[in-house]
Protein backbone atom coordinates (compact mmCIF):
# COMPACT_ATOMS: atom_id res chain seq x y z
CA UNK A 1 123.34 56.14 71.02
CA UNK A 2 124.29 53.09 72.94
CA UNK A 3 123.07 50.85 75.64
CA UNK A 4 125.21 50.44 78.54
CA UNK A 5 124.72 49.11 81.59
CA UNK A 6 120.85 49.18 81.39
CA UNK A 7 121.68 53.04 80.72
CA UNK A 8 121.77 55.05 77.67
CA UNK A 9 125.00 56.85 76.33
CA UNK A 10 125.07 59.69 73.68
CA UNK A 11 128.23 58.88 72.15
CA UNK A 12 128.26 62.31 70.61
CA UNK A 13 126.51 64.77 73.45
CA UNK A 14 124.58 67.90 72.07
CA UNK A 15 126.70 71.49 73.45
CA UNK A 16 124.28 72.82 75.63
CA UNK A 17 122.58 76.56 74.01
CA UNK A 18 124.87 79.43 74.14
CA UNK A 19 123.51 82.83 75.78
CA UNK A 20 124.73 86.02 76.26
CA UNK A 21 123.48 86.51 79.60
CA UNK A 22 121.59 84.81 82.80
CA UNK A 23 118.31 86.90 81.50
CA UNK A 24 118.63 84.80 78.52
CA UNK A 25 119.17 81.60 79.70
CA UNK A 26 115.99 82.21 82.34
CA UNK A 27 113.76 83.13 79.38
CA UNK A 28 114.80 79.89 77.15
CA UNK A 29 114.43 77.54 80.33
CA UNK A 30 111.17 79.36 80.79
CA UNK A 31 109.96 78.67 76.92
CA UNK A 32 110.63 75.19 77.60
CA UNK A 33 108.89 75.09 80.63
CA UNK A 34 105.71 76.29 78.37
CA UNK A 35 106.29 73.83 75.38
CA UNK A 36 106.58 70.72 78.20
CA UNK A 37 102.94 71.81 79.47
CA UNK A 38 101.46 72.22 75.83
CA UNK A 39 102.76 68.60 74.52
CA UNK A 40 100.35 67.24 77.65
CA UNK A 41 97.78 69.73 77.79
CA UNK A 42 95.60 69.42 75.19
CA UNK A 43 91.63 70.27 74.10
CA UNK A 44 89.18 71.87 75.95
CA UNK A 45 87.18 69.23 77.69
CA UNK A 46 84.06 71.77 78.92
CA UNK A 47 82.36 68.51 80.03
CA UNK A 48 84.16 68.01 83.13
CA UNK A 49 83.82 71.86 83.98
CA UNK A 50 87.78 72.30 83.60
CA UNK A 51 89.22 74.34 80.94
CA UNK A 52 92.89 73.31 80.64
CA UNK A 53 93.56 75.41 77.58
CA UNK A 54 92.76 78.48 80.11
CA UNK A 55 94.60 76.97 82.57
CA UNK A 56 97.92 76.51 81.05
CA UNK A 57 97.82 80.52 79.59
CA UNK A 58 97.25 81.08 83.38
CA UNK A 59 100.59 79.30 84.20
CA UNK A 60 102.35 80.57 81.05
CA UNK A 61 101.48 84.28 81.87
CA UNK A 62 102.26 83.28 85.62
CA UNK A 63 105.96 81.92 84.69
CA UNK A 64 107.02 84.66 82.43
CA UNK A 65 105.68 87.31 85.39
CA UNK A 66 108.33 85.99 87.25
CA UNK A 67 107.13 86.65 90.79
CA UNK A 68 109.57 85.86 93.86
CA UNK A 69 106.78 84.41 95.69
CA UNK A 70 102.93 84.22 95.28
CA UNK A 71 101.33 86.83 97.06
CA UNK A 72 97.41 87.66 96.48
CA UNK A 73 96.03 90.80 97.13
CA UNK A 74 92.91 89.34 99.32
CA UNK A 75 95.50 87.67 101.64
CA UNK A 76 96.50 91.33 102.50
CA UNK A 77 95.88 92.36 106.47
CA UNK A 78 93.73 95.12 105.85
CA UNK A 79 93.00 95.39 109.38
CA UNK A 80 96.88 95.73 110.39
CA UNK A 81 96.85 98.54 108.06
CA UNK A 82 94.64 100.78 107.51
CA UNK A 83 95.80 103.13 105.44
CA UNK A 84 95.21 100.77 102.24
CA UNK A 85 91.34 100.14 101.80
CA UNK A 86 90.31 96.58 100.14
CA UNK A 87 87.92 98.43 98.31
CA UNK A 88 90.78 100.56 96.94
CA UNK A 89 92.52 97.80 95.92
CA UNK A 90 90.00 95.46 94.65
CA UNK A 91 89.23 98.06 91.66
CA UNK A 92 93.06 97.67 90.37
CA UNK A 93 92.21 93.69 89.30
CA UNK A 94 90.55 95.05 86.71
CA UNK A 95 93.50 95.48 83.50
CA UNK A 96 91.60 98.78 82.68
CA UNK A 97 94.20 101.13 84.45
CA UNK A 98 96.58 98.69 82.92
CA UNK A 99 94.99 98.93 79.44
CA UNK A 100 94.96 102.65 79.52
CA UNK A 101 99.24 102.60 80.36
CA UNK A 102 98.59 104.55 83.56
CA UNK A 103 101.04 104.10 86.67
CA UNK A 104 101.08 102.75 89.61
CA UNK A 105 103.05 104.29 93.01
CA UNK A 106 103.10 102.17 95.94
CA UNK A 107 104.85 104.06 98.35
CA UNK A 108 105.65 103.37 102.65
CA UNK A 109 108.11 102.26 105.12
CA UNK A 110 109.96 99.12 104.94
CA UNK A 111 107.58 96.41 106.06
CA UNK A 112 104.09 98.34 105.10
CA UNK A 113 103.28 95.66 102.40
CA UNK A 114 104.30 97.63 99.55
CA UNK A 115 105.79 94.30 97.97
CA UNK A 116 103.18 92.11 98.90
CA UNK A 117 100.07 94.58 96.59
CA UNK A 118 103.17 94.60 94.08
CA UNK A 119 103.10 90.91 93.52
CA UNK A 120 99.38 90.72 94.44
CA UNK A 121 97.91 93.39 92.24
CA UNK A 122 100.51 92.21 89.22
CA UNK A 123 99.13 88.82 89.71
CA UNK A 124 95.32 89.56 89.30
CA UNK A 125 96.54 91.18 86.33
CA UNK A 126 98.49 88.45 84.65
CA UNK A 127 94.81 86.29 85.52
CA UNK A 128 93.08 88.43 83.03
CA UNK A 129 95.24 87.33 80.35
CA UNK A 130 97.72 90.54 79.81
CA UNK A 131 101.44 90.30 80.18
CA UNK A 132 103.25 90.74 83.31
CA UNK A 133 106.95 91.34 84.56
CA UNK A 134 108.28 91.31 87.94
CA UNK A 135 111.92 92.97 88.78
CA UNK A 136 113.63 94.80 91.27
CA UNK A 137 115.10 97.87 90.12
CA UNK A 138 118.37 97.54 90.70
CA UNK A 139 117.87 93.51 88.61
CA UNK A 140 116.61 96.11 85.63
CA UNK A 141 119.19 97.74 85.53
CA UNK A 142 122.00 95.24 85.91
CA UNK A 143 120.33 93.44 82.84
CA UNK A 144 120.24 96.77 80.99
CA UNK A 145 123.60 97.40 81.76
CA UNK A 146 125.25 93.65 80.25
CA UNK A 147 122.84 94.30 77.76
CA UNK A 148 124.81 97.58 76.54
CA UNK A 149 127.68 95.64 77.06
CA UNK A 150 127.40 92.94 74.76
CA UNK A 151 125.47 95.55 72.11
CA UNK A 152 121.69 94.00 72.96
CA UNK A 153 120.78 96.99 74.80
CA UNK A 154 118.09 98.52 72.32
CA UNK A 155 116.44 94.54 71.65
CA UNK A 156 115.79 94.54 75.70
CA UNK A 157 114.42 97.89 75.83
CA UNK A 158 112.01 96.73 72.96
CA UNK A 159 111.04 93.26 74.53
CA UNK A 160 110.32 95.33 78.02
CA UNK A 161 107.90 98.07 75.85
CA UNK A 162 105.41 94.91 74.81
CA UNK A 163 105.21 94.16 78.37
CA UNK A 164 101.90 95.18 79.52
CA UNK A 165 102.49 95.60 83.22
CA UNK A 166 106.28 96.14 84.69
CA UNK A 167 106.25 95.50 88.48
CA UNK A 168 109.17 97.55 89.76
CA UNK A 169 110.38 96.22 93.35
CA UNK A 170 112.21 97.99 95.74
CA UNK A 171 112.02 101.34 93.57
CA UNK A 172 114.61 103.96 94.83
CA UNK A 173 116.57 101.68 97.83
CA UNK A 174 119.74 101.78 96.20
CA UNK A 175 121.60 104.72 94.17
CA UNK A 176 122.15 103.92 90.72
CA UNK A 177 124.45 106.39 89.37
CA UNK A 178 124.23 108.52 86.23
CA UNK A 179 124.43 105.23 84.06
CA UNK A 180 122.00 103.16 85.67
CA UNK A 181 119.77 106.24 86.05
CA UNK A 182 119.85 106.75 82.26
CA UNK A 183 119.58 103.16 81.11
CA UNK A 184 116.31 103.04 83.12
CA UNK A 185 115.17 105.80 81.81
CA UNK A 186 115.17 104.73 78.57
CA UNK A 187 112.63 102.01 79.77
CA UNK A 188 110.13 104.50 81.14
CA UNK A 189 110.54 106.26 77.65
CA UNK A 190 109.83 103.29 75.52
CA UNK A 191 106.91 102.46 77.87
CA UNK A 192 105.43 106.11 78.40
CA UNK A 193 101.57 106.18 78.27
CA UNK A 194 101.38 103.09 76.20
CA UNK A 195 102.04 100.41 79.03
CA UNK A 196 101.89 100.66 82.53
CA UNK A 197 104.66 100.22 85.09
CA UNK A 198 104.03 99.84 88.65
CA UNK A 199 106.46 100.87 91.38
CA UNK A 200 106.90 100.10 94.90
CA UNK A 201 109.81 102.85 96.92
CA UNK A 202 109.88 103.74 100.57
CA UNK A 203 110.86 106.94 99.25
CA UNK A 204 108.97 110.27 98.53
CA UNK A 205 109.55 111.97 95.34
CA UNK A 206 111.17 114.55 97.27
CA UNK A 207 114.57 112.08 98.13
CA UNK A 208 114.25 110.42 94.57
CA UNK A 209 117.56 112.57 93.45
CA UNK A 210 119.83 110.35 96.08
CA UNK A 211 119.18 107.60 93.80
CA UNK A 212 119.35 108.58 90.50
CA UNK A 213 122.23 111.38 91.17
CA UNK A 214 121.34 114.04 88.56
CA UNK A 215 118.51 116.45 89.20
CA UNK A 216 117.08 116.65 86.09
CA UNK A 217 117.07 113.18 85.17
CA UNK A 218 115.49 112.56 88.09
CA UNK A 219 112.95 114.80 87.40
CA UNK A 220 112.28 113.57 83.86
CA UNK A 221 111.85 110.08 85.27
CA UNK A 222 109.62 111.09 88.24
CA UNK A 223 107.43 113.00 85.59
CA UNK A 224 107.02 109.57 83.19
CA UNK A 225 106.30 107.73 86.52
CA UNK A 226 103.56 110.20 88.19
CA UNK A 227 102.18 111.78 85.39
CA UNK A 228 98.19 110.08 85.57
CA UNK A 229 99.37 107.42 88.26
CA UNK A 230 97.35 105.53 91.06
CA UNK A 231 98.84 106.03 94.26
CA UNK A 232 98.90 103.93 97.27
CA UNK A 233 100.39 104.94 100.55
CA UNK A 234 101.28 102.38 102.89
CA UNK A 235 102.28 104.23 105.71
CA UNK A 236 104.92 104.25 108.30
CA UNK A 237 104.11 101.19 110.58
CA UNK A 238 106.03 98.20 109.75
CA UNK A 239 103.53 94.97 109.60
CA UNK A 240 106.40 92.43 110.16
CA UNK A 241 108.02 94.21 112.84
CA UNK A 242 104.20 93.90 114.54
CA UNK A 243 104.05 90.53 113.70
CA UNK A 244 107.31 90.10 115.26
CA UNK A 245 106.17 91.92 118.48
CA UNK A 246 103.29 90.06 118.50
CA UNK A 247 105.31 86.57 118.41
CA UNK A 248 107.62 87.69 120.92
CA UNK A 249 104.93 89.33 123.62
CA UNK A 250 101.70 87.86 122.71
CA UNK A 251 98.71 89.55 124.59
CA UNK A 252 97.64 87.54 127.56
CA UNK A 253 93.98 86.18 127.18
């Protein structure tokens, strides 16, 4: 090192870490993310009624969850639609369902708030303390696919089986081919009754086959998926396009 200028220069600068892929690269800037918070959170200072230790597994499990946006499940309009009860909802915070490796179907029209109980449910869970992952679908199988590429496929089917919850977004919007359809397959496989994936489509099982292009695939998937799974339907009535109504021609007091 040398001083310049009131500056430091590193006269011989450290290559920056080499990765195989953009998955990697966002899980090592994420690890560092979690060793910066542990060198300043330390102890457990109960006195002040603040448990930092807690806290900072909180953020941790929050981080490596991954979530677009934050989204709680008790911010949900309930009222705007009422084909998803609170009640309903309120008993999936509990990591039992999660515990016992059961899924989840959220299924409705674009706009029903399929996405935001996705992110909301997955994000009571990561609160209990069990590990969460958010991804679309079609993200899942992209990383699957440079993963088979670059011969890492069968180490990133074994990280995503520890994963105690998988939050699938936006399940079934786009057709994946025979390839795609297989690689994810070999998720639900690795996964089957021992973790639990949740899934948010505006499709019924009946249309699944448009996006995964082979019958019986598709049928061996749907089977991992439904088999013992919770199922939400969000109906047909699109909340934003009300809210955008609503904006446009608001009701005169």
């Amino acid at each position: 090192m040398e001083h310049e200028g009131g500056r430091f220069r590193r006269k011989h600068p450290v290559p920056p870490p080499a990765v195989d892929s953009l998955a990697e690269l966002n899980e090592r800037l994420v690890a560092i993310d979690i060793a910066e918070d542990a060198r300043h959170i330390h102890g457990r200072p109960t006195s002040i009624g603040f448990d930092f230790e807690a806290e900072r597994d909180l953020r941790r499990q929050q981080r490596l969850a991954r979530f677009p946006r934050p989204k709680r499940w008790e911010d949900f309009d309930f009222e705007k639609n009422p084909n998803v009860t609170p009640e309903f909802v309120a008993d999936l915070k509990s990591p039992t369902w999660v515990r016992e490796g059961r899924p989840l179907v959220l299924i409705g029209d674009s706009g029903t708030g399929k996405s935001h109980l996705l992110i909301g449910i997955g994000t009571a869970i990561a609160e209990t303390g069990l590990s969460v992952r958010y991804t679309t679908t079609s993200a899942l199988v992209n990383e699957l696919a440079e993963a088979d590429a670059s011969r890492r496929l069968s180490s990133v089917i074994a990280r995503y089986g520890k994963i105690d919850l998988l939050c699938l977004d936006e399940f079934g919007y786009l057709n994946l081919g025979r390839k795609g359809a297989k690689l994810l397959f070999q998720i639900f496989t690795e996964r089957e009754e021992r973790k639990a994936t949740a899934v948010a489509t505006n499709s019924p099982f009946t249309e699944w086959d448009r996006t995964f292009g082979d019958a019986r695939l598709c049928a061996a998937i749907a089977d991992r998926i439904t088999f013992r799974c919770i199922l939400i339907q969000t109906g047909t009535e699109s909340y934003r396009y009300q809210a955008t109504q609503e904006s446009l021609f608001p009701t005169p007091n």
